[in-house]
Protein backbone atom coordinates (compact mmCIF):
# COMPACT_ATOMS: atom_id res chain seq x y z
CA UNK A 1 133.98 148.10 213.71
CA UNK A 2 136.46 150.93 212.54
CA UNK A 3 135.75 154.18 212.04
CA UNK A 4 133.31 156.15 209.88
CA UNK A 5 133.34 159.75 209.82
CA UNK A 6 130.42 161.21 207.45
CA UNK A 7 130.39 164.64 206.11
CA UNK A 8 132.78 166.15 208.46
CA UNK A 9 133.79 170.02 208.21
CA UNK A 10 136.06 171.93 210.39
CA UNK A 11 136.34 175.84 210.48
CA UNK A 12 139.05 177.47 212.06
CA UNK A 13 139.65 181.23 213.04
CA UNK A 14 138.42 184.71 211.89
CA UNK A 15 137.79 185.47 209.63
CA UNK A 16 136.41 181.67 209.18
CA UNK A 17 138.94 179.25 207.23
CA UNK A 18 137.21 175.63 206.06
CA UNK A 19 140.30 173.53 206.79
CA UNK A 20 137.98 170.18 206.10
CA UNK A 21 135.25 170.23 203.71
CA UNK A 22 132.33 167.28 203.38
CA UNK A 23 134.78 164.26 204.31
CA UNK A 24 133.18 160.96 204.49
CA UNK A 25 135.22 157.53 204.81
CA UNK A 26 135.91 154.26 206.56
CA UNK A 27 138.82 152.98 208.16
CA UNK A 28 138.11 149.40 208.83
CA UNK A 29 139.12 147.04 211.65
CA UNK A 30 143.03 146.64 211.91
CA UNK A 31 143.62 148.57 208.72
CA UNK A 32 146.52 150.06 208.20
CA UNK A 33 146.00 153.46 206.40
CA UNK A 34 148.20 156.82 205.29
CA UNK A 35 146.94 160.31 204.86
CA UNK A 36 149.05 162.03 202.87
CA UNK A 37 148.98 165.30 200.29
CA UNK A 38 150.99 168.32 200.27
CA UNK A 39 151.22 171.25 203.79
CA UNK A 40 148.54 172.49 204.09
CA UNK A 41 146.10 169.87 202.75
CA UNK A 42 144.17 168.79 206.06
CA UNK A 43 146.24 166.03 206.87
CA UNK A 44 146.38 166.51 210.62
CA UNK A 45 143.58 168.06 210.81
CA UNK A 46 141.71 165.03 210.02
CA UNK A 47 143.52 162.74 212.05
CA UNK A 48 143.06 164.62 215.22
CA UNK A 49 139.40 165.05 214.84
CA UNK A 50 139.45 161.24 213.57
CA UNK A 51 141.26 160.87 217.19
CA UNK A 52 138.78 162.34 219.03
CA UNK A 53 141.83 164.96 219.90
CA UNK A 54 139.83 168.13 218.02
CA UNK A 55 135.69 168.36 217.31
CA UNK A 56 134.28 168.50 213.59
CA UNK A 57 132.96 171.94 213.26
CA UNK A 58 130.35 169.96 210.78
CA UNK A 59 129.36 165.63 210.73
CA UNK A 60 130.20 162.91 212.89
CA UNK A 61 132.98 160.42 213.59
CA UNK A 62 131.98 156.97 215.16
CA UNK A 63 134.60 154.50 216.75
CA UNK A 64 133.92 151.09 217.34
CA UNK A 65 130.20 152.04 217.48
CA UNK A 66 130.41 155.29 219.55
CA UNK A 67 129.59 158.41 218.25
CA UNK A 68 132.45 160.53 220.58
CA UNK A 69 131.03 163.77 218.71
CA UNK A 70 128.16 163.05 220.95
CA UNK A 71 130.23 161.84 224.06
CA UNK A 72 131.10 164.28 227.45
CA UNK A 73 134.29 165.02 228.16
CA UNK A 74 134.74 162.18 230.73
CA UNK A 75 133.18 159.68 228.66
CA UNK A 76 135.45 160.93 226.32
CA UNK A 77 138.81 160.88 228.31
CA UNK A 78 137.92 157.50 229.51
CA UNK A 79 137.10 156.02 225.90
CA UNK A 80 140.22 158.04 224.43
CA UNK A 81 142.78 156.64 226.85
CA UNK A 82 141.54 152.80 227.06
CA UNK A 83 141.15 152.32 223.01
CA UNK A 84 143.55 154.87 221.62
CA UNK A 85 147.45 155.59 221.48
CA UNK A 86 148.72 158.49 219.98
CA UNK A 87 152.58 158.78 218.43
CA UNK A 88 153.78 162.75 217.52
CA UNK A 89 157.05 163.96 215.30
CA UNK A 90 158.42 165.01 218.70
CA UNK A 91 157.83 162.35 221.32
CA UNK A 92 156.99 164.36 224.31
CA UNK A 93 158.70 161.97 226.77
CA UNK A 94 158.96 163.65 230.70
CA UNK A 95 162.75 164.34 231.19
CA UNK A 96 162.42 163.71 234.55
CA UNK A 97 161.51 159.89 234.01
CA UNK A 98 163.30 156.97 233.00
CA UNK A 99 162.62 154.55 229.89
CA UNK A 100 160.37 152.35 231.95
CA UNK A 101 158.55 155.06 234.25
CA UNK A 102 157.65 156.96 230.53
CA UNK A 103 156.36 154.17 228.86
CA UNK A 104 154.57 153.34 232.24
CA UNK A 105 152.90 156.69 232.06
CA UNK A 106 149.44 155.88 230.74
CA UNK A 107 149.36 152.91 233.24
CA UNK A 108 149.32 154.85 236.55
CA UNK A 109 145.86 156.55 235.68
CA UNK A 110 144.54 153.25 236.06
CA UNK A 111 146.69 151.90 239.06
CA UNK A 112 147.92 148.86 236.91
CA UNK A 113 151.62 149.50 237.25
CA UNK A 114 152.33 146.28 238.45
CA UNK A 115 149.84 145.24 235.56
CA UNK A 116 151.29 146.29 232.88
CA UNK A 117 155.24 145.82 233.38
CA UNK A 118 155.66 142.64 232.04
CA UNK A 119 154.67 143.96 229.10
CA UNK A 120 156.10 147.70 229.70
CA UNK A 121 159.40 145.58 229.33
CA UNK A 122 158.44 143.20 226.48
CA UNK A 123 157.97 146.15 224.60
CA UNK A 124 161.44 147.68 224.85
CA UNK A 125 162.98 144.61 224.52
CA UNK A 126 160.80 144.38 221.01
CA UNK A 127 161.86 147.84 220.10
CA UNK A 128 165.63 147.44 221.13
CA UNK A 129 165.96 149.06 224.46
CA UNK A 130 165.90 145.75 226.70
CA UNK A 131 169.23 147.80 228.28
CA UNK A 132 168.29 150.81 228.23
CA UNK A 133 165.20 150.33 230.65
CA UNK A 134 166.73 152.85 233.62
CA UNK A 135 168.19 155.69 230.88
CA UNK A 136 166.70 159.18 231.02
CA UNK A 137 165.57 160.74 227.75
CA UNK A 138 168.53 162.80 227.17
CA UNK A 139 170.61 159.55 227.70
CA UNK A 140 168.74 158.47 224.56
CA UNK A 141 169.27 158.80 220.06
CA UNK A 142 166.43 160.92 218.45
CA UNK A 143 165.48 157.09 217.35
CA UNK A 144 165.33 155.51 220.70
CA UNK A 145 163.13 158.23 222.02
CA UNK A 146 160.63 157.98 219.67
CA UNK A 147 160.60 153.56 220.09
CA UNK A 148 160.27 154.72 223.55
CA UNK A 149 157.17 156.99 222.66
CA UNK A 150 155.66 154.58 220.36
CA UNK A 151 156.03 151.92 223.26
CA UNK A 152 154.12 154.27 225.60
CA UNK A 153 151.63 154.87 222.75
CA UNK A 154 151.14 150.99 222.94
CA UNK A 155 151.09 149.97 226.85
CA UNK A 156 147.49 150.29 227.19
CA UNK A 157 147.18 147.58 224.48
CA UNK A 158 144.78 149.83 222.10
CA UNK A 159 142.59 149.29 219.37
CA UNK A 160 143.42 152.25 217.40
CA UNK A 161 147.13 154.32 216.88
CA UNK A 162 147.26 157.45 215.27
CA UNK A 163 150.43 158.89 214.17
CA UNK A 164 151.13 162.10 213.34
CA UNK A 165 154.31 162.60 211.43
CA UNK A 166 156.38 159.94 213.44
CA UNK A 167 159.02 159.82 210.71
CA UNK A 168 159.34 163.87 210.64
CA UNK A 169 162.37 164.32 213.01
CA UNK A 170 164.45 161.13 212.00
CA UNK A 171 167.24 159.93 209.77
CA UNK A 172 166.23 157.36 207.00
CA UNK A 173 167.69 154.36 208.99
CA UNK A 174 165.56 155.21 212.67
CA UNK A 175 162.58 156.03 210.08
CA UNK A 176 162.39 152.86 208.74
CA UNK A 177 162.50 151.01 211.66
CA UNK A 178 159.97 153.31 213.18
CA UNK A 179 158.09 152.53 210.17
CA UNK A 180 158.55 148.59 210.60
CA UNK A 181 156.94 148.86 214.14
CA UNK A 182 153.99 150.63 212.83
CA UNK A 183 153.09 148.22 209.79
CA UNK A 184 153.76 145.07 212.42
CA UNK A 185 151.37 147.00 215.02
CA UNK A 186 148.41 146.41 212.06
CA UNK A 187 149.74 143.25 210.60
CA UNK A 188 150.38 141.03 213.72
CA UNK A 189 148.06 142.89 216.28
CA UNK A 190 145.85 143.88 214.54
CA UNK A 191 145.54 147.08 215.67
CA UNK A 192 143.98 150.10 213.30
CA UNK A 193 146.88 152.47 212.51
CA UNK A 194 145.88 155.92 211.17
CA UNK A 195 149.35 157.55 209.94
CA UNK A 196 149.98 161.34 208.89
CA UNK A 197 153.21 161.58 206.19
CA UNK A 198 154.81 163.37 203.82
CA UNK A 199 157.02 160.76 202.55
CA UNK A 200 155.44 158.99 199.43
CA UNK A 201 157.81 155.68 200.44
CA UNK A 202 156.58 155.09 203.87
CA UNK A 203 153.00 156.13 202.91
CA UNK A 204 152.79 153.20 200.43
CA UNK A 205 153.62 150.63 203.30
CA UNK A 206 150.13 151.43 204.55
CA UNK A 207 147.54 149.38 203.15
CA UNK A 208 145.47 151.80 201.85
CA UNK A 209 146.57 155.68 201.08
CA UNK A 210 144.03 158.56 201.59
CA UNK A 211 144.95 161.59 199.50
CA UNK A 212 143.24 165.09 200.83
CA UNK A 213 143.29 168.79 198.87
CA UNK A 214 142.34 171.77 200.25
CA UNK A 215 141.02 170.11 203.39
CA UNK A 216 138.75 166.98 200.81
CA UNK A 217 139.18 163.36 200.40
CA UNK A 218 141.02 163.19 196.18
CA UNK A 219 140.90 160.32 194.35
């Protein structure tokens, strides 16, 4: 089903400042889609109240048939962790925990551990840390700890990624394959991937760009 947000607004502050203005768009099933324009635009703006992450101060979003403007804050947390992964410039990993017990991290609400490791460790293996499984963050490249996020992002098996930035904090070479995971994530899973970026390059791998301006959707 997507997502559909019609005529969405969002005010921040005071004095008031319209950071969104009348947005209305689609994002269909498994699509693969980039927001980009310059700082400042609305770019993450949109994709956390897209996410479910920040409320429209105007309009609705609806995922997969549910209006979460609408939704309580358990509904909400519920819906948010079993359909959604989210992947940040910085990767937020827990120092304290290894590879495995970080990108277990979204299991344990649940109490599938045991669940979900099989494919907890298919995961790094696909991302290039099958040997790395028992390393602490700080034991890991600015790259690896962002596979490692994205593979946390992913454990739950959800139906929508958003992305904030992942590229921001990495050379051209982790970038890229950063980049390669989210375009297979659409392509061969099918999942919906909702990217914020900066860099025209990895904003045309998306199927479909959407430009904003002073917090609107541009042509």
């Amino acid at each position: 089903m997507g997502i559909i947000a019609k005529n969405v607004g969002k005010i921040f502050g005071t004095p008031p400042v319209q950071a969104l203005s009348d947005i209305s768009l689609e994002i269909k099933s498994g699509e693969f889609v980039s927001l980009t324009g310059r700082s400042g635009a609305g770019k993450s703006t949109l994709l956390y109240v897209l996410s479910s992450l920040d409320n429209p101060t105007e309009g609705s979003v609806e995922i997969s048939g549910h209006e979460i403007t609408k939704m309580d804050s358990e509904e909400l947390y519920r819906f948010r962790n079993q359909k959604m992964g989210f992947v940040f410039q910085f990767h937020y990993l827990i120092a304290e925990l290894t590879a495995i017990q970080n990108v277990m991290m979204p299991a344990l609400k649940y109490h599938e551990e045991k669940k979900r490791r099989p494919r907890a460790e298919m995961l790094l293996e696909q991302f290039g840390l099958k040997d790395k499984l028992q390393r602490y963050p700080r034991q890991l490249s600015g790259g690896e700890q962002q596979r490692l996020a994205i593979a946390r992002a992913l454990i739950m098996e959800p139906l929508y990624l958003f992305a904030d930035e992942p590229t921001g904090a990495l050379d051209t070479t982790n970038a890229e394959t950063v980049m390669n995971i989210l375009r297979d994530c659409s392509v061969k899973d099918g999942m919906t991937v909702i990217m914020v970026t900066h860099d025209p390059d990895f904003s045309k791998m998306a199927q479909r760009e959407i430009r904003l301006a002073d917090g609107r959707v541009v042509d």
